[in-house]
C-alpha atoms as a PDB file:
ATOM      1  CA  UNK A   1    -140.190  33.459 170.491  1.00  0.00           C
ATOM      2  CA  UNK A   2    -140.266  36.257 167.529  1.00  0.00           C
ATOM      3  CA  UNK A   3    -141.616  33.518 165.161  1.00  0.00           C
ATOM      4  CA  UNK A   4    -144.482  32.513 164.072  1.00  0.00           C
ATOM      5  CA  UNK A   5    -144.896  28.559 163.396  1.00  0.00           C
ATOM      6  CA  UNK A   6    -147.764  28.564 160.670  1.00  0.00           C
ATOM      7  CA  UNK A   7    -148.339  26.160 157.649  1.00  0.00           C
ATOM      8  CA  UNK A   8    -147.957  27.797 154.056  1.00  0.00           C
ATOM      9  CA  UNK A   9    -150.169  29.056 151.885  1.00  0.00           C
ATOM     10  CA  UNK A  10    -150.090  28.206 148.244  1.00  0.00           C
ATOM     11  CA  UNK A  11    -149.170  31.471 146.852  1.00  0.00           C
ATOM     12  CA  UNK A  12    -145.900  31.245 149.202  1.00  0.00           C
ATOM     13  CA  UNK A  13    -143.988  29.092 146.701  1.00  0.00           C
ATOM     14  CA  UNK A  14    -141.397  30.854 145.536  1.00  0.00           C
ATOM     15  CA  UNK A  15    -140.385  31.132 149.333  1.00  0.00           C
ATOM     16  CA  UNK A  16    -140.782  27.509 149.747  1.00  0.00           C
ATOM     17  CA  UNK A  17    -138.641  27.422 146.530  1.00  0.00           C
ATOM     18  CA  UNK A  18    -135.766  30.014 148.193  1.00  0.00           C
ATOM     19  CA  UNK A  19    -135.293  27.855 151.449  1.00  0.00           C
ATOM     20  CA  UNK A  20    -135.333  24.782 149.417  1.00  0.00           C
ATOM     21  CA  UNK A  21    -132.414  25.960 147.587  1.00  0.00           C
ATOM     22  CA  UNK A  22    -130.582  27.432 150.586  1.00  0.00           C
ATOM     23  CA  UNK A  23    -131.011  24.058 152.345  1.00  0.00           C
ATOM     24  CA  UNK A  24    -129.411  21.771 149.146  1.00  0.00           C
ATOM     25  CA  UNK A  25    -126.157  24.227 149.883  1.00  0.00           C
ATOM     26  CA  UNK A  26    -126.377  23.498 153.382  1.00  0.00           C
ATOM     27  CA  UNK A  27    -122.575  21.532 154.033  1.00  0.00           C
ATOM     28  CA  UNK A  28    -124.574  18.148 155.018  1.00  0.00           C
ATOM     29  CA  UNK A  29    -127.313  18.159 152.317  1.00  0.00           C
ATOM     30  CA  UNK A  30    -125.447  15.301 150.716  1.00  0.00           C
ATOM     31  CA  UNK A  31    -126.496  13.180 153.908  1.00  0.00           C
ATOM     32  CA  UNK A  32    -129.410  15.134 154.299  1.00  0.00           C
ATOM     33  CA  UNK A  33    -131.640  15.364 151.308  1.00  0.00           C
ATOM     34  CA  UNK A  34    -132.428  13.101 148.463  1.00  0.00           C
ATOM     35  CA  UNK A  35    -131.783  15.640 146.102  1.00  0.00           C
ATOM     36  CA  UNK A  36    -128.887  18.004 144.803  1.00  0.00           C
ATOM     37  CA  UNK A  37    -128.933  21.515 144.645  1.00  0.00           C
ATOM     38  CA  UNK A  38    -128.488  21.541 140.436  1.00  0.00           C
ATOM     39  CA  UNK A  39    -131.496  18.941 140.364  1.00  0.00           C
ATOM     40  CA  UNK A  40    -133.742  21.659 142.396  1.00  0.00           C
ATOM     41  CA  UNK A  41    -132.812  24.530 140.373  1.00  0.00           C
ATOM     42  CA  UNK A  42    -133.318  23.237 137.251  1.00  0.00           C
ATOM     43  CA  UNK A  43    -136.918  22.332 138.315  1.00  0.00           C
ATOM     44  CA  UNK A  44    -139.483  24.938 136.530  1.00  0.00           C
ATOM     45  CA  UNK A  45    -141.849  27.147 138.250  1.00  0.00           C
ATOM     46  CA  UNK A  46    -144.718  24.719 137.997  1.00  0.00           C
ATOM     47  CA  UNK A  47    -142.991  22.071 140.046  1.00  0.00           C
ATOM     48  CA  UNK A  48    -142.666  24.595 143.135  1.00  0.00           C
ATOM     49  CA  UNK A  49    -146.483  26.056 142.380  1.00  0.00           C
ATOM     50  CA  UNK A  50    -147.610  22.417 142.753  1.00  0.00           C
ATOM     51  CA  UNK A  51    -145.667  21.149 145.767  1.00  0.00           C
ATOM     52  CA  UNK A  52    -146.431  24.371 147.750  1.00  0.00           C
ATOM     53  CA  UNK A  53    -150.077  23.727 146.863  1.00  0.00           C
ATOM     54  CA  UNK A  54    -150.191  19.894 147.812  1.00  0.00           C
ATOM     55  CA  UNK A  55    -148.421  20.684 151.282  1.00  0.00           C
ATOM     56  CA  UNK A  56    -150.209  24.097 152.186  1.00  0.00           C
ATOM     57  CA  UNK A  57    -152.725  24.871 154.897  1.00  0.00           C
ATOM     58  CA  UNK A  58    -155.829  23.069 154.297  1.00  0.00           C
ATOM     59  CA  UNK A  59    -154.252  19.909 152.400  1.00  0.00           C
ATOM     60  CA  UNK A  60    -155.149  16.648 153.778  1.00  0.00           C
ATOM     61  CA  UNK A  61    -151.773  14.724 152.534  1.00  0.00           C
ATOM     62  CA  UNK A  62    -149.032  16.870 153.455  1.00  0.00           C
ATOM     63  CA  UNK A  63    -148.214  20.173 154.982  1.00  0.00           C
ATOM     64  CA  UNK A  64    -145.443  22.216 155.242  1.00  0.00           C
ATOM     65  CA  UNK A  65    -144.297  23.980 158.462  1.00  0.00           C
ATOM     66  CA  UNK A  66    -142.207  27.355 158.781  1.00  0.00           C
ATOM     67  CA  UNK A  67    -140.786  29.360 161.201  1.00  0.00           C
ATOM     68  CA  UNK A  68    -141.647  33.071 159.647  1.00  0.00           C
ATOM     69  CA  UNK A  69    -139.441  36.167 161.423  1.00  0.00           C
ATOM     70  CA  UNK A  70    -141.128  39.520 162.077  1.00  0.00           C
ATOM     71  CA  UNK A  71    -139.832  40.776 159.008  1.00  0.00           C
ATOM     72  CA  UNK A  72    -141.616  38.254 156.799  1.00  0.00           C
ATOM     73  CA  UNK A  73    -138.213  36.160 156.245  1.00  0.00           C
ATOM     74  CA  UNK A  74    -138.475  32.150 156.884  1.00  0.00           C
ATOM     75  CA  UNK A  75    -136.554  30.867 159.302  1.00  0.00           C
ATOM     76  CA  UNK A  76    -136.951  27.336 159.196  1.00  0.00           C
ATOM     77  CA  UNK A  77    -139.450  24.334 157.620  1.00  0.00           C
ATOM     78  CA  UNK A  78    -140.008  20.896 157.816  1.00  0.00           C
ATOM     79  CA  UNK A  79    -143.230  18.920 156.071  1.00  0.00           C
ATOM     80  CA  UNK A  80    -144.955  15.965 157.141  1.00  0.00           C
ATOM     81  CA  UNK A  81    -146.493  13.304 154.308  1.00  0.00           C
ATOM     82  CA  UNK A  82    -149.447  11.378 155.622  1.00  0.00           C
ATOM     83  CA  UNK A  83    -148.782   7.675 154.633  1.00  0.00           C
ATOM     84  CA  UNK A  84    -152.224   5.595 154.626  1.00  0.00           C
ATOM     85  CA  UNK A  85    -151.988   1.839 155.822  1.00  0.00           C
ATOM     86  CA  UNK A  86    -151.692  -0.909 153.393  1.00  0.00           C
ATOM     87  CA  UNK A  87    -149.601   1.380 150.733  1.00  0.00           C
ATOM     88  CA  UNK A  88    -146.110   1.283 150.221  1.00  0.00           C
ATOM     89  CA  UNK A  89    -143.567   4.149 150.811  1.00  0.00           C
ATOM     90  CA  UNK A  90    -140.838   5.328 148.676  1.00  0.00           C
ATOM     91  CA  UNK A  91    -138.485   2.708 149.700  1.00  0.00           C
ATOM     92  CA  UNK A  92    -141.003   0.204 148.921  1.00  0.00           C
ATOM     93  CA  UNK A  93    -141.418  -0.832 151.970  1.00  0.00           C
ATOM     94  CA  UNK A  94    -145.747  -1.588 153.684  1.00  0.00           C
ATOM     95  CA  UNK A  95    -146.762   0.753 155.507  1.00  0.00           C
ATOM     96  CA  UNK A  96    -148.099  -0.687 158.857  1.00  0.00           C
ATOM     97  CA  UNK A  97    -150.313   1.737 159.926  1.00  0.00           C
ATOM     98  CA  UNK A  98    -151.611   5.433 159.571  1.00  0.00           C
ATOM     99  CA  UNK A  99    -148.464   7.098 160.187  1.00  0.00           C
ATOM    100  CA  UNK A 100    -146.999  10.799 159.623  1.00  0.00           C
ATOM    101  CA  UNK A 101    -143.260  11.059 157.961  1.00  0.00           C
ATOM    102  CA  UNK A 102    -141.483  14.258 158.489  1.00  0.00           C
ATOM    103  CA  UNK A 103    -139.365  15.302 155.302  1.00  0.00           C
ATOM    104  CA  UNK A 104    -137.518  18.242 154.464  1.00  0.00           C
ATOM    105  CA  UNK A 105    -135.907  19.728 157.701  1.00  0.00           C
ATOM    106  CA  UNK A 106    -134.110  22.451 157.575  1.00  0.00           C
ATOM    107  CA  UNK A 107    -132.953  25.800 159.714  1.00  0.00           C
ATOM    108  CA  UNK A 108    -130.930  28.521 158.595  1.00  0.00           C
ATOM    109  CA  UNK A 109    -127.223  28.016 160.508  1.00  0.00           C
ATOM    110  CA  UNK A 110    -127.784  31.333 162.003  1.00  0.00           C
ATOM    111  CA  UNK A 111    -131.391  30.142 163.653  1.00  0.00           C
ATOM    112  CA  UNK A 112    -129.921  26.830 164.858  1.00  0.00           C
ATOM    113  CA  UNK A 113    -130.014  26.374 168.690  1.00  0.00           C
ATOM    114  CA  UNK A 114    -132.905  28.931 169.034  1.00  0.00           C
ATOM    115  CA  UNK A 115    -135.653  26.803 169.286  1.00  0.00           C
ATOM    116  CA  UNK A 116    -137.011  26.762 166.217  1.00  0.00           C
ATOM    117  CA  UNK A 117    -136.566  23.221 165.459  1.00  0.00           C
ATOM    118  CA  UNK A 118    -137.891  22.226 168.537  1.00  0.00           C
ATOM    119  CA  UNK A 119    -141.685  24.452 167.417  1.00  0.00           C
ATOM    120  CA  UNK A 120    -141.353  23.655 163.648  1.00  0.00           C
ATOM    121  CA  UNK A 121    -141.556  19.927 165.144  1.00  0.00           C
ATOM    122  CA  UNK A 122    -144.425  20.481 167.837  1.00  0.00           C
ATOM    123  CA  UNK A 123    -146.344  22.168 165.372  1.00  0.00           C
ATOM    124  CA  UNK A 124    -145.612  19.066 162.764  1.00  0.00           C
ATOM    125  CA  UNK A 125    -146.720  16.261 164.909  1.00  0.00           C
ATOM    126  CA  UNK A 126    -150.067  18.234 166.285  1.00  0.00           C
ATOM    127  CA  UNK A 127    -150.899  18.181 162.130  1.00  0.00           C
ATOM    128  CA  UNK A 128    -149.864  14.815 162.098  1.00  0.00           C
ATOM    129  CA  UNK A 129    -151.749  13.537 165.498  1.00  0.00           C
ATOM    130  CA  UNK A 130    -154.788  15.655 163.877  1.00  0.00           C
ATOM    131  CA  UNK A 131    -154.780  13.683 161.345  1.00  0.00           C
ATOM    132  CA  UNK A 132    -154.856  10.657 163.158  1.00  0.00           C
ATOM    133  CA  UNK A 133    -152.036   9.360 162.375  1.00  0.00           C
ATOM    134  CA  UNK A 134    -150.504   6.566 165.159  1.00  0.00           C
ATOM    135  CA  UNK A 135    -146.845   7.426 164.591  1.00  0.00           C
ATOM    136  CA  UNK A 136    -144.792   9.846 163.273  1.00  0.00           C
ATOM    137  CA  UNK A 137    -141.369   8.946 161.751  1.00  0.00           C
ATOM    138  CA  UNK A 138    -138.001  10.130 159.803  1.00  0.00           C
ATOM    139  CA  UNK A 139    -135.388   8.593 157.411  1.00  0.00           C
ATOM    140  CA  UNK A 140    -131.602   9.608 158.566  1.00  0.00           C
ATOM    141  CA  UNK A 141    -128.303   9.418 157.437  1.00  0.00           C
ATOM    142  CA  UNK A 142    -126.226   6.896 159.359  1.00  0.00           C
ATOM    143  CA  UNK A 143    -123.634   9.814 159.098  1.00  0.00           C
ATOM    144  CA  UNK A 144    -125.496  12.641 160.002  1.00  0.00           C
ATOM    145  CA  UNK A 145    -124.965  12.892 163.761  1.00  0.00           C
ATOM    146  CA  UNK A 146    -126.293  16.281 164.313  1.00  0.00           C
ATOM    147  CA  UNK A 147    -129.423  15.237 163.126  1.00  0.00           C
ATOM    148  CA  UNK A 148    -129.923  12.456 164.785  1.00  0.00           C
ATOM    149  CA  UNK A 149    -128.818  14.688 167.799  1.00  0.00           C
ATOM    150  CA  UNK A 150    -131.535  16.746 167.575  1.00  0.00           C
ATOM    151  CA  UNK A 151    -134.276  14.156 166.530  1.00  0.00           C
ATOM    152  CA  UNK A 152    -133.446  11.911 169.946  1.00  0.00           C
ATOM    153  CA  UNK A 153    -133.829  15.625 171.283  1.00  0.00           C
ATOM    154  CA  UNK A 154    -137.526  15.924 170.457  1.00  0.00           C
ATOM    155  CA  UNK A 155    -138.871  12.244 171.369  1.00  0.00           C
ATOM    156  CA  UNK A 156    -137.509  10.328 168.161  1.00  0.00           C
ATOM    157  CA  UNK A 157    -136.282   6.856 168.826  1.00  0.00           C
ATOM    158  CA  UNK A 158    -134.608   3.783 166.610  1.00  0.00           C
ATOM    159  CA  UNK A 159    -137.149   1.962 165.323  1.00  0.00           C
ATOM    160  CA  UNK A 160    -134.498  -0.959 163.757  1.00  0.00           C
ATOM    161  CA  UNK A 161    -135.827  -0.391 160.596  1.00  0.00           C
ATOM    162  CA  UNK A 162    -132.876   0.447 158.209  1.00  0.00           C
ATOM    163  CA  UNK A 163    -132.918   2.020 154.735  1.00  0.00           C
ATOM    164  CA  UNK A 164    -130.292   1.259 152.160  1.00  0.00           C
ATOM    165  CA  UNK A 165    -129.474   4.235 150.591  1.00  0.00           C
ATOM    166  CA  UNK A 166    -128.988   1.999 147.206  1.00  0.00           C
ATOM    167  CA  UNK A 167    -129.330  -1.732 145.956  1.00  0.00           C
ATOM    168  CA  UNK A 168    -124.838  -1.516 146.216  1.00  0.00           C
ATOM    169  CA  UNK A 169    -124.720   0.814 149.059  1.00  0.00           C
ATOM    170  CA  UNK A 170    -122.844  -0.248 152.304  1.00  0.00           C
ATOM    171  CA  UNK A 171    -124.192   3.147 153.653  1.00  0.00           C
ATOM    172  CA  UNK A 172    -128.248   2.962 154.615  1.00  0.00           C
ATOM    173  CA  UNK A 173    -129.979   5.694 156.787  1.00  0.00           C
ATOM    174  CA  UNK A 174    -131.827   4.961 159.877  1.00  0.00           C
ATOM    175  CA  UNK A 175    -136.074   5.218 160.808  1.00  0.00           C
ATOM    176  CA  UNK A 176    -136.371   7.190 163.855  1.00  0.00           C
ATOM    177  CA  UNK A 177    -139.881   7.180 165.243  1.00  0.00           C
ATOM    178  CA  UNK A 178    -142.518   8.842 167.871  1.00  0.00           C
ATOM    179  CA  UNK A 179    -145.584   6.959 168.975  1.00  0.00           C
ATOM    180  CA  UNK A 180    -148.542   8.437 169.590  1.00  0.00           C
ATOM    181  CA  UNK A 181    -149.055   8.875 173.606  1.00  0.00           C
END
């Protein structure tokens, strides 16, 4: 593989910033992120300097993981949050036990089928087994069956656990987890 799988640094935000963007136009961001395109771009600089720095190399809470071309471009990223037993998440819901919950996947359309996915998610659960965390898990669209594709590709499994996506919504997205071996 011509990429490099590598955390980011700090000073990378306005990258982070760029494939944020590009993802929010991607045709199933509506299932895919919690947030539009127009809600992202309107964010000022300081937002993206202090999300880059709270999920870079080094940070014991998050990290973010890209897949960086030989030409300097990014490829892909996903980041895993590090959710501590005994808090809640941001569905409300207790959190059980030291687990890691990948956020924010996304790779270009032209990258897709490559691999990258496959070493952007390697790379995120060695962070999160580092870290000690017992399981690793992801929130999913009902809808978005390419995702789950892929996640069931890489060791993710129903957990049961569903996830309305609001207090009227008949439509509710789907925990997918990984246990620790």
């Amino acid at each position: 593989m011509s990429h490099v799988i590598r955390s980011i640094r700090p000073d990378e935000w306005p990258a982070a910033k760029e494939l944020r963007l590009v993802a929010l136009r991607d045709p199933v961001a509506h299932l895919a992120f919690l947030e539009t395109y127009e809600e992202a771009v309107a964010k000022p600089d300081s937002f993206w300097q202090e999300r880059a720095e709270g999920a870079a190399e080094g940070a014991a809470a998050a990290q973010q993981i890209i897949a960086e071309g030989p030409d300097g471009s990014w490829a892909g990223t996903l980041t895993v949050l590090i959710e501590e037993a005994g808090t809640k998440d941001w569905a409300g819901f207790l959190v059980e036990r030291k687990q890691g919950h990948v956020v924010g996947v996304f790779v270009r359309p032209e990258q897709r089928g490559t691999g990258l996915t496959e070493a952007l998610f390697a790379a995120g659960l060695e962070w999160a087994w580092g870290c000690g965390a017992e399981r690793v898990r992801l929130i999913v669209h009902e809808e978005n069956t390419r995702a789950r594709s892929l996640y069931r590709k890489v060791g993710f499994v129903p957990s049961g656990v569903t996830v309305p996506l609001t207090d009227d919504s008949a439509e509710s997205e789907l925990e997918l987890v990984i246990e620790r071996h």
